[in-house]
N, C-alpha and C. Protein backbone atom coordinates (compact mmCIF):
# COMPACT_ATOMS: atom_id res chain seq x y z
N UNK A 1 170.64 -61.31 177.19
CA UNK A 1 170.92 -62.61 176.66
C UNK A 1 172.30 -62.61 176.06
N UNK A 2 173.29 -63.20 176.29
CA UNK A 2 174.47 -63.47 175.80
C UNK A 2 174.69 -64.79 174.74
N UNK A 3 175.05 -64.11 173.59
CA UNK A 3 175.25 -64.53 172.05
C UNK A 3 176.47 -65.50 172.64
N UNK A 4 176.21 -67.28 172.42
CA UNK A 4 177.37 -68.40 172.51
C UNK A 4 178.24 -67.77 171.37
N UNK A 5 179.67 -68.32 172.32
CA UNK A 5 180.89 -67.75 171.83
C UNK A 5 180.90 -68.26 170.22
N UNK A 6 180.76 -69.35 169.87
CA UNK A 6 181.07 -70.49 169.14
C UNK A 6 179.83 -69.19 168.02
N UNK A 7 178.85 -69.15 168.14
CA UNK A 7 178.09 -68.61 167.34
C UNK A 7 178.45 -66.80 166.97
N UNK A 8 178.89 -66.56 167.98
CA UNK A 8 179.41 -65.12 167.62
C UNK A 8 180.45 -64.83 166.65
N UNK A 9 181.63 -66.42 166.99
CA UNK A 9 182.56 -66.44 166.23
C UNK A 9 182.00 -66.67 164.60
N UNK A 10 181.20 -67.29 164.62
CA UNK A 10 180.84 -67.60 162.97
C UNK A 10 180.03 -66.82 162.77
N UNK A 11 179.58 -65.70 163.36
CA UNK A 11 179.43 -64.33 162.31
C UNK A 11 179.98 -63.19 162.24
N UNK A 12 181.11 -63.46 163.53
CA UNK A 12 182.61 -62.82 162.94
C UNK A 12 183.27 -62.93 161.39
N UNK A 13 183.21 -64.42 161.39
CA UNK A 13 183.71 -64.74 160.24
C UNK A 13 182.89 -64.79 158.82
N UNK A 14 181.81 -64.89 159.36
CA UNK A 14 180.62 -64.85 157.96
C UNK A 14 180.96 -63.18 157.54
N UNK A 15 180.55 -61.95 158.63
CA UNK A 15 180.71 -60.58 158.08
C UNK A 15 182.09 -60.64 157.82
N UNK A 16 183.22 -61.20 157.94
CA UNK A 16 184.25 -61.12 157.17
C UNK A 16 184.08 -61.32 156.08
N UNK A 17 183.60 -62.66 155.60
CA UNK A 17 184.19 -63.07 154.61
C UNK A 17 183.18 -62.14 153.59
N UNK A 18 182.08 -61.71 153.90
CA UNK A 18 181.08 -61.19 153.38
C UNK A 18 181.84 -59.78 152.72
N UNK A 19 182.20 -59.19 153.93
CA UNK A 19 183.24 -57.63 153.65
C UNK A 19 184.02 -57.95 152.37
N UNK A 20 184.83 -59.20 152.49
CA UNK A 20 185.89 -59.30 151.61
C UNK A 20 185.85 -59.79 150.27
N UNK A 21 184.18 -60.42 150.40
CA UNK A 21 183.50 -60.14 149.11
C UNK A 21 182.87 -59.21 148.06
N UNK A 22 182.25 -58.18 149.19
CA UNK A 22 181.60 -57.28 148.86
C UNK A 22 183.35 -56.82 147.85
N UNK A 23 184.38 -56.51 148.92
CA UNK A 23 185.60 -55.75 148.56
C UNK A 23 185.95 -56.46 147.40
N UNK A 24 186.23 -57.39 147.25
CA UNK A 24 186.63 -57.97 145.56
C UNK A 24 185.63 -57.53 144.56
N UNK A 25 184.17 -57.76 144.74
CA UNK A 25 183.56 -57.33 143.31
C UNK A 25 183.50 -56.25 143.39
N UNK A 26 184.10 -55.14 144.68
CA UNK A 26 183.85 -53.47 144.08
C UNK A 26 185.09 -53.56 143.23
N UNK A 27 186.23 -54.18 143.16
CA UNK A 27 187.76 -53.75 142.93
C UNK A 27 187.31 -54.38 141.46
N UNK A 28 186.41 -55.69 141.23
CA UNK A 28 186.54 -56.40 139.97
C UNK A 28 185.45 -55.08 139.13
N UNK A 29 184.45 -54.56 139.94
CA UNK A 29 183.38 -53.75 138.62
C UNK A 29 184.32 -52.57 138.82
N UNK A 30 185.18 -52.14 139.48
CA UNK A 30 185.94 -51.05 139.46
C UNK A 30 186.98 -51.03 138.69
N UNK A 31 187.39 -52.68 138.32
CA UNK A 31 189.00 -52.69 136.88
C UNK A 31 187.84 -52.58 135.58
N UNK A 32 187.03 -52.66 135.55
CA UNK A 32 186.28 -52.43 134.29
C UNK A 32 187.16 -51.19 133.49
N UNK A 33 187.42 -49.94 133.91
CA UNK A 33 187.93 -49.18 133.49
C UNK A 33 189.32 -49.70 132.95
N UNK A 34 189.97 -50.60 133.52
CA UNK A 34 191.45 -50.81 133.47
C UNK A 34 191.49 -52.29 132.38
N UNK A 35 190.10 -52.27 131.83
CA UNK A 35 190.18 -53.75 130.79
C UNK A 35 190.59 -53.15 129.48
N UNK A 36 191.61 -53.86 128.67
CA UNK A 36 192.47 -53.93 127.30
C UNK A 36 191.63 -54.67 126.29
N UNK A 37 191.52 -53.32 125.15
CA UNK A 37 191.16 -54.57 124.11
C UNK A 37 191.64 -55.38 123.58
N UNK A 38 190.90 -56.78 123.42
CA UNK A 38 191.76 -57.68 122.91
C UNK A 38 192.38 -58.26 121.15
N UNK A 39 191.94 -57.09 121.10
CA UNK A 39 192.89 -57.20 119.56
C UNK A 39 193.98 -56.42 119.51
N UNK A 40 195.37 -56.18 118.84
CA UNK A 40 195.90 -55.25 118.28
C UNK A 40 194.92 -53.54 117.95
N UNK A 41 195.66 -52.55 118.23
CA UNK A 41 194.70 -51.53 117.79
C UNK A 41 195.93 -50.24 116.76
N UNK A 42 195.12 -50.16 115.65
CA UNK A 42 195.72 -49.12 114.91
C UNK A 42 195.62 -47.62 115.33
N UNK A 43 196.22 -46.97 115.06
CA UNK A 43 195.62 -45.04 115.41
C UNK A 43 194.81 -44.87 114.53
N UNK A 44 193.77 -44.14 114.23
CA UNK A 44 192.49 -43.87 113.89
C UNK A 44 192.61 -42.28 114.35
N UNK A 45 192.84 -41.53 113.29
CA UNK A 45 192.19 -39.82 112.97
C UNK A 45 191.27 -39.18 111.83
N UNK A 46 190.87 -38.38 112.33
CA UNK A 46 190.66 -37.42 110.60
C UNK A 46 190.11 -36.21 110.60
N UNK A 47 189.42 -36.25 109.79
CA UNK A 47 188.56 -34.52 109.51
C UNK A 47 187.45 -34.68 109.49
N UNK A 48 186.28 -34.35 109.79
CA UNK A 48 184.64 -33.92 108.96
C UNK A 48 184.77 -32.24 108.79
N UNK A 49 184.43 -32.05 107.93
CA UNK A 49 184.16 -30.67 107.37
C UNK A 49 182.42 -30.89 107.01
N UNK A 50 181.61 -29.83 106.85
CA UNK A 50 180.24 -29.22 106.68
C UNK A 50 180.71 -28.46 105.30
N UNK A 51 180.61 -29.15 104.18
CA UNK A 51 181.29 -28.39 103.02
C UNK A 51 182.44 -28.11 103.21
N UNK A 52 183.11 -27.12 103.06
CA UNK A 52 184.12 -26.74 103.26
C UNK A 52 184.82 -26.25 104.58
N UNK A 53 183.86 -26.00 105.39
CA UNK A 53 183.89 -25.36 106.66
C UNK A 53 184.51 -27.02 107.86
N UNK A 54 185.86 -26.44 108.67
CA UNK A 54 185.54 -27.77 109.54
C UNK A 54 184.47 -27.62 110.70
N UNK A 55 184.01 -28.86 111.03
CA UNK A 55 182.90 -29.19 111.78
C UNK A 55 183.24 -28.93 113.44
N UNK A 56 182.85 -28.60 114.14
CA UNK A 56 183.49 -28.44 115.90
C UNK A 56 182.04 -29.29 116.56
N UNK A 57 182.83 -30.29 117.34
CA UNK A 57 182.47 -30.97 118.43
C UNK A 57 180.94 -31.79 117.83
N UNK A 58 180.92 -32.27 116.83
CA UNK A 58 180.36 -33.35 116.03
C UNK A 58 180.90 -34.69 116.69
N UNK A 59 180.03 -35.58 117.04
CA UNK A 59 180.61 -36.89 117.83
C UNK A 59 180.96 -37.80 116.40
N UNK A 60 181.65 -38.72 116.28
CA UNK A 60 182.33 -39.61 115.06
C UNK A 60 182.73 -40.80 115.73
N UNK A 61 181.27 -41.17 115.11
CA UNK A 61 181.45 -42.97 115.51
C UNK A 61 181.76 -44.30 114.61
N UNK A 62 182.75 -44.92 114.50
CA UNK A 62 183.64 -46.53 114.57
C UNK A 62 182.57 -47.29 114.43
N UNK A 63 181.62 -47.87 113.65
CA UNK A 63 181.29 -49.20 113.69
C UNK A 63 181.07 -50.44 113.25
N UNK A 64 182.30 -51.24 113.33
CA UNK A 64 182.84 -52.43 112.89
C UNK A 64 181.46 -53.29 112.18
N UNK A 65 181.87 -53.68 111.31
CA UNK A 65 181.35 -54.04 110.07
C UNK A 65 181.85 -55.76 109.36
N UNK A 66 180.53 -56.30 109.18
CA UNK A 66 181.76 -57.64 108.69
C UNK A 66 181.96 -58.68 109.73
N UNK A 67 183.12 -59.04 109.27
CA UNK A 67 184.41 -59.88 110.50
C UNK A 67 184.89 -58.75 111.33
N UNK A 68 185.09 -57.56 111.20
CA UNK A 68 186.11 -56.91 112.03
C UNK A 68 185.56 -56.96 113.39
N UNK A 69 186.77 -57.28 113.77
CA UNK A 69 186.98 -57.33 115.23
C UNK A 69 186.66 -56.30 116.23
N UNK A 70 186.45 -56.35 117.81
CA UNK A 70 186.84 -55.22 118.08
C UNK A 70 185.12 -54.85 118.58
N UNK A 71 185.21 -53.38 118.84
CA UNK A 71 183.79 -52.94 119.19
C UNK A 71 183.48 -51.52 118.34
N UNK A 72 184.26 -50.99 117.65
CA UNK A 72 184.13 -49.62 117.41
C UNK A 72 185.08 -49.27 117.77
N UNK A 73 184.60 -47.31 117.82
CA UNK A 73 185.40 -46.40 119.09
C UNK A 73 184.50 -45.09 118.54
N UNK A 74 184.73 -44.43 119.33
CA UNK A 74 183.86 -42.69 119.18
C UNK A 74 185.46 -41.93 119.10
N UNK A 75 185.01 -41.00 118.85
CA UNK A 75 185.50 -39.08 119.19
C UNK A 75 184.84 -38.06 118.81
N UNK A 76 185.39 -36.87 118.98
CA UNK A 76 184.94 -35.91 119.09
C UNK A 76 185.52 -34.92 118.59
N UNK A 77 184.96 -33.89 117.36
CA UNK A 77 185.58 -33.02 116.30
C UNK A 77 186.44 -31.90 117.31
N UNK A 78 187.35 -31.69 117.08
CA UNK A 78 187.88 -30.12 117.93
C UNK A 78 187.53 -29.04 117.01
N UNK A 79 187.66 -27.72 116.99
CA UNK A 79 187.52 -26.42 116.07
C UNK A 79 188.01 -26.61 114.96
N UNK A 80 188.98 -27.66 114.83
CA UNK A 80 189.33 -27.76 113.02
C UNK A 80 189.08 -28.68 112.39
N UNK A 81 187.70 -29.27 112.97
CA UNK A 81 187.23 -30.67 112.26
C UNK A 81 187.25 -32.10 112.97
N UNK A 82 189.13 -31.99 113.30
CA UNK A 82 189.84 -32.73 113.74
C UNK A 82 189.12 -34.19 114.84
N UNK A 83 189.53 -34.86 114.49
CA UNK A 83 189.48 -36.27 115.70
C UNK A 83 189.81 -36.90 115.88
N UNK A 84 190.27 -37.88 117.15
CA UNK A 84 190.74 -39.14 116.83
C UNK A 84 189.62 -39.75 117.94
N UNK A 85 189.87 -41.37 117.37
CA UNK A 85 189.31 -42.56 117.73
C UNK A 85 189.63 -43.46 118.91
N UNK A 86 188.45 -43.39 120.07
CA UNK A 86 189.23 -44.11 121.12
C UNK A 86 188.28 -45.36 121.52
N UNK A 87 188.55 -46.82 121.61
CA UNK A 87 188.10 -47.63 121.89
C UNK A 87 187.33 -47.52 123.44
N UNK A 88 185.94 -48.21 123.42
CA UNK A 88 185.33 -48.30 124.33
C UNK A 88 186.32 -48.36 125.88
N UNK A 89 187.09 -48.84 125.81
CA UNK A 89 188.21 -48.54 127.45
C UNK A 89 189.17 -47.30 127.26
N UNK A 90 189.37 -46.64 126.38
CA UNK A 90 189.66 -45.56 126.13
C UNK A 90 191.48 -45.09 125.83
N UNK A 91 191.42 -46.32 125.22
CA UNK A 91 192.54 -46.78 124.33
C UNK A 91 192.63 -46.01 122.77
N UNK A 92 193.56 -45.35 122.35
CA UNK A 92 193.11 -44.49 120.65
C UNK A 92 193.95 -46.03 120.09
N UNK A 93 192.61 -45.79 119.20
CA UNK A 93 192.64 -46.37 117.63
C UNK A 93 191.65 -47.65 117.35
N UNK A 94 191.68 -48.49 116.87
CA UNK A 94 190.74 -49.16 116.15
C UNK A 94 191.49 -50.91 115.73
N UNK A 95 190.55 -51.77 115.82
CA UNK A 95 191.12 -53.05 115.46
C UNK A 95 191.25 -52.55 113.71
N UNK A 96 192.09 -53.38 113.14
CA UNK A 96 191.95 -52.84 111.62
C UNK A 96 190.43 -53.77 110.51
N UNK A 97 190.19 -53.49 110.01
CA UNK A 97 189.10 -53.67 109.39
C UNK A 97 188.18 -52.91 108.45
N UNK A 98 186.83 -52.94 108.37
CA UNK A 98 186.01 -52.03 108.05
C UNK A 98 184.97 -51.59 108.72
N UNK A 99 184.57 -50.21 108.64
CA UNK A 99 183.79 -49.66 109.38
C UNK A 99 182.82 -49.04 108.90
N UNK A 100 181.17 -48.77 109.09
CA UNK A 100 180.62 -47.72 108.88
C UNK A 100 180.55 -47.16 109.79
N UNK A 101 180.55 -45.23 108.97
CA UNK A 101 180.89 -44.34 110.47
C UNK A 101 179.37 -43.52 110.17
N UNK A 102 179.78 -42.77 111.39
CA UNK A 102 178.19 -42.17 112.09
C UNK A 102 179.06 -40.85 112.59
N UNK A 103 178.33 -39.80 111.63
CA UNK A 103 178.33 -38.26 112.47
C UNK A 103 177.21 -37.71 112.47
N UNK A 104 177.09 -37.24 114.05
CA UNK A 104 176.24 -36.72 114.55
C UNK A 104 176.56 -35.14 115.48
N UNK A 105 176.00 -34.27 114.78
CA UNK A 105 175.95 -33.01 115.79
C UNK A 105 174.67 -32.26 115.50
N UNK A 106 174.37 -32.17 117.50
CA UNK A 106 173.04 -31.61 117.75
C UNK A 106 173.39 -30.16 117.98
N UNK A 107 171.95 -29.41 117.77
CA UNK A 107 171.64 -27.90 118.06
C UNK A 107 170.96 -27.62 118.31
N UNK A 108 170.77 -26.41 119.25
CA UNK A 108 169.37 -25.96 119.56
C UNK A 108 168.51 -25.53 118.38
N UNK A 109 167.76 -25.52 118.42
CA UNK A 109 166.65 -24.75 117.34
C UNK A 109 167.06 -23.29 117.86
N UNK A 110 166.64 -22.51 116.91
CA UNK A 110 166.80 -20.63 116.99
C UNK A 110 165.64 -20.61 118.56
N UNK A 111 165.94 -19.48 119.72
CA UNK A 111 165.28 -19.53 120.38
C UNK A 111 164.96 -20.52 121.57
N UNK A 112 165.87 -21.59 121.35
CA UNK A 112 164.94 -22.80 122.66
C UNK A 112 166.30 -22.44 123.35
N UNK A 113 165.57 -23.12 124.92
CA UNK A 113 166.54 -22.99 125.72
C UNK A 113 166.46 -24.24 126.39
N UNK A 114 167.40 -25.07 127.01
CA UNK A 114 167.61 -26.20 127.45
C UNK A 114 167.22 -25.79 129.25
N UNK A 115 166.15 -26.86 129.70
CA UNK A 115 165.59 -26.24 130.70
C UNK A 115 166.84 -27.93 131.67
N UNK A 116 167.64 -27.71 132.76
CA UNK A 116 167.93 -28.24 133.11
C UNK A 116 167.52 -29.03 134.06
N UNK A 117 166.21 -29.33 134.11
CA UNK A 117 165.38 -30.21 134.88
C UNK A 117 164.82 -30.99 133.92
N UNK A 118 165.15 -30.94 132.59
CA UNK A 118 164.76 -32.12 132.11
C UNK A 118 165.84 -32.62 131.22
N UNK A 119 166.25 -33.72 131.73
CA UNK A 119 167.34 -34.53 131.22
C UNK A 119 167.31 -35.36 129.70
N UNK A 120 166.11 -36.12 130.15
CA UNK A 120 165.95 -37.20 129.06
C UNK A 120 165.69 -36.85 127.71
N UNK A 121 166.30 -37.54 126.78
CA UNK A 121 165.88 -37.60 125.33
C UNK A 121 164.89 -36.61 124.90
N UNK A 122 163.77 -37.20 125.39
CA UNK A 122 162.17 -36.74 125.00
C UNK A 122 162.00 -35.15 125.12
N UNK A 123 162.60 -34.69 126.26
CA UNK A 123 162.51 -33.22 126.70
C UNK A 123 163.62 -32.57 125.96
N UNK A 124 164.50 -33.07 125.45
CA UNK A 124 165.78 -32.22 125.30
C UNK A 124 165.66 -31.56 123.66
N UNK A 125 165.35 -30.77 123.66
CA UNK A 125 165.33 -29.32 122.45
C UNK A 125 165.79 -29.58 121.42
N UNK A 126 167.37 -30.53 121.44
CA UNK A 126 168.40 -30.03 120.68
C UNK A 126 167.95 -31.23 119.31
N UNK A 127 168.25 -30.59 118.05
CA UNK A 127 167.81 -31.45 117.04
C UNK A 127 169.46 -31.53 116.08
N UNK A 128 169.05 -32.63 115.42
CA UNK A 128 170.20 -32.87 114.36
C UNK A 128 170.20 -32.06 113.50
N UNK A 129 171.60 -31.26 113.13
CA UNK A 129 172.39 -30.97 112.24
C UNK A 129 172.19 -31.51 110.78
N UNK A 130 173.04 -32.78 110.75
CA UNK A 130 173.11 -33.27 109.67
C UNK A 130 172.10 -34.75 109.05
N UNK A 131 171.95 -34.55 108.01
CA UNK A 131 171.50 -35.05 107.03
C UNK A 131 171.59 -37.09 107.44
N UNK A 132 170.64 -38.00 107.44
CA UNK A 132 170.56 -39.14 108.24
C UNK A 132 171.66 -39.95 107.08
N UNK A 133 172.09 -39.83 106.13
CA UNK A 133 172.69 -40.60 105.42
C UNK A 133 174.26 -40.23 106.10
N UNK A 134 174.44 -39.55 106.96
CA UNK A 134 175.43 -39.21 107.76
C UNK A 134 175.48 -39.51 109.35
N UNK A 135 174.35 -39.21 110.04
CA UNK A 135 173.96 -39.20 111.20
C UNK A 135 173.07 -40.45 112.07
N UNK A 136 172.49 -41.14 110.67
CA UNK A 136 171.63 -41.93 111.32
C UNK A 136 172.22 -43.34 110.96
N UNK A 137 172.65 -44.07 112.19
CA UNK A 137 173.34 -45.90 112.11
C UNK A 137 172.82 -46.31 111.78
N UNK A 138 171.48 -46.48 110.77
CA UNK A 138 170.77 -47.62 110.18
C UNK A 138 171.14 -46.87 108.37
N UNK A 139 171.39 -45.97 108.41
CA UNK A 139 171.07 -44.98 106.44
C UNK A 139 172.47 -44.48 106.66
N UNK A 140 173.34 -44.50 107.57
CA UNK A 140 174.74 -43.64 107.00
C UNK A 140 175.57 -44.51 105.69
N UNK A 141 175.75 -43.20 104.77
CA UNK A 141 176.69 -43.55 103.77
C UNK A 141 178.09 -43.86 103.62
N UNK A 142 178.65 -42.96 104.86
CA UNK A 142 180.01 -43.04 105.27
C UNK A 142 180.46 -44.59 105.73
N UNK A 143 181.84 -44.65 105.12
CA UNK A 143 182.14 -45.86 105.35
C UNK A 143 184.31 -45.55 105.57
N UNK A 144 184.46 -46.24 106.03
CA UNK A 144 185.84 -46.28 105.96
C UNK A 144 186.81 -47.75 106.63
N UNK A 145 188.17 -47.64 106.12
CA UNK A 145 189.11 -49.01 106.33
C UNK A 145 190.19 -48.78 107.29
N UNK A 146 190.41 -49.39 108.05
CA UNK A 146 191.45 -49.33 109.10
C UNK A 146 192.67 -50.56 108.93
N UNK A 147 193.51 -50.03 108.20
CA UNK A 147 194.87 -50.74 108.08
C UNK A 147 195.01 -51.73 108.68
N UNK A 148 195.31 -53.20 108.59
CA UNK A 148 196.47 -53.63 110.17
C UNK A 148 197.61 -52.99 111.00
N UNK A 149 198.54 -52.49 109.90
CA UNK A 149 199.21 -51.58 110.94
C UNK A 149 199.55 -49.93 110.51
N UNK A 150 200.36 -49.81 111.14
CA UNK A 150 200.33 -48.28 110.42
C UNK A 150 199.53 -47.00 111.34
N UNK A 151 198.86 -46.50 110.63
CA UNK A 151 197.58 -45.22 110.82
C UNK A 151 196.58 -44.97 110.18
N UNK A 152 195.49 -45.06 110.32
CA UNK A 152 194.50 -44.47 109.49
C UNK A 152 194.27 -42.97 109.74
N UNK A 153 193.80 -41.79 108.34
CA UNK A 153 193.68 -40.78 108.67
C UNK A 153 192.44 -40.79 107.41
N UNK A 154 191.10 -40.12 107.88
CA UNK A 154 189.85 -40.39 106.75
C UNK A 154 189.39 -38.50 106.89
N UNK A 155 189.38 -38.23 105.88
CA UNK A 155 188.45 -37.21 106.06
C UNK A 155 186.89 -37.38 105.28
N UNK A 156 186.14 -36.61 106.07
CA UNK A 156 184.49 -36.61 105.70
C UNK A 156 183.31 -35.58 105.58
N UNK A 157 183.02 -35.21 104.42
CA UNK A 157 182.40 -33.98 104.12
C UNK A 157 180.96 -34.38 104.25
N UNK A 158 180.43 -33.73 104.99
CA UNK A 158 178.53 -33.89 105.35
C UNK A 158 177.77 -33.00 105.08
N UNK A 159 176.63 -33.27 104.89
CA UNK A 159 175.59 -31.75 104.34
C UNK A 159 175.24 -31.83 105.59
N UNK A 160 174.62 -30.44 105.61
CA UNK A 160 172.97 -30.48 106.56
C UNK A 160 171.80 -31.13 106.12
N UNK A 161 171.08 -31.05 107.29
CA UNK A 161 169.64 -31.98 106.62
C UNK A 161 168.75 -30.88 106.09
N UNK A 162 168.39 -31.32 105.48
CA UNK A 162 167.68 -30.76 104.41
C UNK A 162 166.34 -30.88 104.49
N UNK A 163 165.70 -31.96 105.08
CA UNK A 163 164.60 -32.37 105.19
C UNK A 163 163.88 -31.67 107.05
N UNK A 164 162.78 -32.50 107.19
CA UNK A 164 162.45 -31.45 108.43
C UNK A 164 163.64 -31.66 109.74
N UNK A 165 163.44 -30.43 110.84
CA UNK A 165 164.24 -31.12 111.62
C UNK A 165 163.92 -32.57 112.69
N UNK A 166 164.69 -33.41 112.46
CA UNK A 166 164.57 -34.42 113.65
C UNK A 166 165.08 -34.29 115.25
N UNK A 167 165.17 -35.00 116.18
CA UNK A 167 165.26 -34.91 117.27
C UNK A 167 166.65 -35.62 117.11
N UNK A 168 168.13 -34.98 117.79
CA UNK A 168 169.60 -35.52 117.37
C UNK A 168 169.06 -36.42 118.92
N UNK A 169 170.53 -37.32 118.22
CA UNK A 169 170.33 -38.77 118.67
C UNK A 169 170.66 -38.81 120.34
N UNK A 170 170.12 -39.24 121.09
CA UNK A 170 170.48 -38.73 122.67
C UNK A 170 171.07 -40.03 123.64
C-alpha cells in the first residue's frame, strides 16, 4: 500500500516539528544549570569547629529567614573547618539578609558497615554527629547576617549530641 504523498509530507513535517520540540525542551531543562540568581549575591565563608577542634566535611546550610531574598546556599567544611557558600545554581555567596544555619555531619556508628545495595535513608547506618540545636532545621540555634555588600565570614562552634544517637539527615 503506498502512503499519499500529501500525507507522508505532513508527517514529515509533524516528526519534524516534534524533533525540534522534543530538542528545545531538552536544551530549556538542560539551561537549568546555566540559570542566575536573581538577586545581587554577597561572598559567604567561615569556620565550624567541634569545640576547639575544626570540623572536616560537615555540610553548612544558608536558610533565608524573614524577607530575605534568595533561596539559601550549602557547603562543605574542608580539614580546617573551612567553607564557603554556594547558591542553589552554584554561584558563591548569598543574597544579603538573615539566615538560620544548619550543620550537619553524619558517621558510622563503631563497627557498621555501609552495605552498598542499600541506598535509601532508612537502610543507611550513618547517624548524626551533632547535637539538633545545630543539626536539626526545625531546633537549630545558629543564626547568622549577610551584609549587602562586602563579605561575610561567621564562625561556629557545635557540640556533639549528647542525647541518644539519631539517624543524620539523608
Amino acid at each position: 500500500m503506498k502512503i499519499p504523498t500529501s500525507f507522508s509530507t505532513a508527517i514529515t513535517k509533524t516528526s519534524a516539528a516534534a524533533c525540534m520540540a522534543a530538542l528545545f525542551l531538552g536544551a530549556a531543562g538542560c539551561n537549568r544549570y546555566a540559570q542566575k540568581s536573581e538577586v545581587p549575591l554577597v561572598p559567604v565563608t567561615g569556620v565550624v569547629t567541634l569545640g576547639e577542634t575544626p570540623l572536616e566535611e560537615a555540610n553548612v546550610e544558608y536558610i533565608p529567614v524573614g524577607g530575605t531574598r534568595g533561596q539559601g546556599g550549602l557547603g562543605i567544611t574542608d580539614p580546617k573547618g573551612f567553607f564557603e557558600i554556594t547558591s542553589p545554581y552554584g554561584e558563591p555567596g548569598l543574597a544579603s539578609g538573615d539566615y538560620k544555619v544548619v550543620v550537619n555531619k553524619a558517621l558510622l556508628p563503631p563497627g557498621a558497615v555501609v552495605d552498598p545495595e542499600k541506598m535509601g535513608p532508612a537502610d543507611n547506618p550513618s547517624q548524626e554527629l551533632l547535637g539538633p540545636a545545630y543539626s536539626n532545621r526545625a531546633a537549630t540555634k545558629l543564626k547568622a547576617k549577610v551584609p549587602p555588600s562586602g563579605k561575610a565570614h561567621h564562625k561556629f562552634s557545635v557540640k556533639k549530641n549528647t542525647g541518644p544517637w539519631i539517624p543524620a539527615a539523608g
